[in-house]
Protein backbone atom coordinates (compact mmCIF):
# COMPACT_ATOMS: atom_id res chain seq x y z
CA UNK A 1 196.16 197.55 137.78
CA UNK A 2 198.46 195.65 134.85
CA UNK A 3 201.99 195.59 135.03
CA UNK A 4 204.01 196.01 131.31
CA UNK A 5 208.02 196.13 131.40
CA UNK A 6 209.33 196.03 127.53
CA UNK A 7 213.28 196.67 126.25
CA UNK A 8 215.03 198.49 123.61
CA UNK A 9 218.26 199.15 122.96
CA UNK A 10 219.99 202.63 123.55
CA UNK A 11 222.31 203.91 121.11
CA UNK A 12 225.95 204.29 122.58
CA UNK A 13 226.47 207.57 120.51
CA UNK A 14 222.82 209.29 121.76
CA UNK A 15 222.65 207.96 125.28
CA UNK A 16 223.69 211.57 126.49
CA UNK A 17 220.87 213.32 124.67
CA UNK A 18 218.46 210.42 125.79
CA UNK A 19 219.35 211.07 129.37
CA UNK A 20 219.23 214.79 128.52
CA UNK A 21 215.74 214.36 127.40
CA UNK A 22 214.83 212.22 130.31
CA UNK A 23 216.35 214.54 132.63
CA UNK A 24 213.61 217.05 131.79
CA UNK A 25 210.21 215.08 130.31
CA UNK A 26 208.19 217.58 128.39
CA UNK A 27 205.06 218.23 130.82
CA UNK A 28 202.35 217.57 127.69
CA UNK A 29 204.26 214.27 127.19
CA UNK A 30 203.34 213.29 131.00
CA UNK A 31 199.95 214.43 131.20
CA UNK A 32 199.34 212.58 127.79
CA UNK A 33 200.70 209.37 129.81
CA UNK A 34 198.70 210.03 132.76
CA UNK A 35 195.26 210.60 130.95
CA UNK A 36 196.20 207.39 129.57
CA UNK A 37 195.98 205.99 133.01
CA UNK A 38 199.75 205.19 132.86
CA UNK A 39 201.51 205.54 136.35
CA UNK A 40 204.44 204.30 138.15
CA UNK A 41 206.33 204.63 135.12
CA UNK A 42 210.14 204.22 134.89
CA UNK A 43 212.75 203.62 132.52
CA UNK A 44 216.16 201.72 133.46
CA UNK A 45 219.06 201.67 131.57
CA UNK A 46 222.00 199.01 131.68
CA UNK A 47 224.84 198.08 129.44
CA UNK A 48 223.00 199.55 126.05
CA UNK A 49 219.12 198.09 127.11
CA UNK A 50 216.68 200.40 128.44
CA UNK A 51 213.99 199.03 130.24
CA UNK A 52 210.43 200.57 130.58
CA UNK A 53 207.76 199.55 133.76
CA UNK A 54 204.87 201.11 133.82
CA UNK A 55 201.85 200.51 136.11
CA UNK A 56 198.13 200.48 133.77
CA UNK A 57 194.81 201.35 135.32
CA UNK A 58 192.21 201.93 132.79
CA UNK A 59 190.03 199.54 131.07
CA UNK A 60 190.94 200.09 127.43
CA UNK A 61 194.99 199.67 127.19
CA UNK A 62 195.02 199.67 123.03
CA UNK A 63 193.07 202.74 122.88
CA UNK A 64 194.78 204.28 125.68
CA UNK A 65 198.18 203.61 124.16
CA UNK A 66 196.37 204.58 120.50
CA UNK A 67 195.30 208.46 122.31
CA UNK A 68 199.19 208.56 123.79
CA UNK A 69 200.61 207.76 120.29
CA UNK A 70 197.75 210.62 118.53
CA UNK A 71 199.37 213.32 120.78
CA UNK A 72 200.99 215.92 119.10
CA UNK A 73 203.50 216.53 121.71
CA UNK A 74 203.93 213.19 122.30
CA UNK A 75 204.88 212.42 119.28
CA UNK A 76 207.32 215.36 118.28
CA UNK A 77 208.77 213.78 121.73
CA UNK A 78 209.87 210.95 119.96
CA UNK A 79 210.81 212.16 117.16
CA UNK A 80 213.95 213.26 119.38
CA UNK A 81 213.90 210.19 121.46
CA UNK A 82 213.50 207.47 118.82
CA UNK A 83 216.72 208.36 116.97
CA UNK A 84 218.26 207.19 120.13
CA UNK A 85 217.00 203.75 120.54
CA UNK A 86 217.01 200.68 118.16
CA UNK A 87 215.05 198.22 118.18
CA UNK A 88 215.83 194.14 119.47
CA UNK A 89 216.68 191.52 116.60
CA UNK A 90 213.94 189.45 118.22
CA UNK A 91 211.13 192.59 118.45
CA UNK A 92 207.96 191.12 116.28
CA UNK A 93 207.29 192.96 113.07
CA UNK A 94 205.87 196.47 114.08
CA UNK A 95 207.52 196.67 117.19
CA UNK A 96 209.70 199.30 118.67
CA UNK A 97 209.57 198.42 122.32
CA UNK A 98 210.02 194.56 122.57
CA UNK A 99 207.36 193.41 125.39
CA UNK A 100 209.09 191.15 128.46
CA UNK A 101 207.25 188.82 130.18
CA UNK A 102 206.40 188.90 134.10
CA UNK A 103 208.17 185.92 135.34
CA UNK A 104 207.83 186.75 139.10
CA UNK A 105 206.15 189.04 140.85
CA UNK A 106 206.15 189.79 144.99
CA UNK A 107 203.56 192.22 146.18
């Protein structure tokens, strides 16, 4: 099992619709995440910066991610959800969630 966290920020004006959405996940969206081997999977939110953990336990996480992002519920999913979000000044080019970096980790 891999561990990924990554951030984005929320937009003040959507954050009720996001937490609307949230409130009530589309089922396709979740069994796309799950046959992508994606579990544990939680997103945080805190003064404008959500913040996404998810628990990986496939073999293939590109391709995995690359099957989640093909869905076609998945992805009329975020075309409601990504009008809500923006992305960090410090995201690399082709980024929408910016990656964070494990620096601790107690079992």
């Amino acid at each position: 099992m891999r561990r990924y966290a990554s951030v984005i920020r929320l937009r003040p004006e959507h954050e009720a619709e996001y937490r609307r959405l949230h409130a009530e996940p589309w089922p396709g969206v979740l069994a796309a995440l799950r046959a992508a081997h994606v579990g544990n999977y939680s997103i945080f939110v805190r003064d404008g910066l959500l913040f996404s953990y998810l628990e990986y336990t496939g073999e293939d996480y590109e391709a995995d991610m690359a099957r989640i992002a093909a869905d076609e519920e998945t992805r009329r999913w975020w075309q409601l959800t990504d009008p809500c979000q923006r992305r960090l000044d410090t995201a690399a080019e082709g980024e929408w969630w910016a990656p964070a970096e494990e620096v601790f980790h107690l079992d």
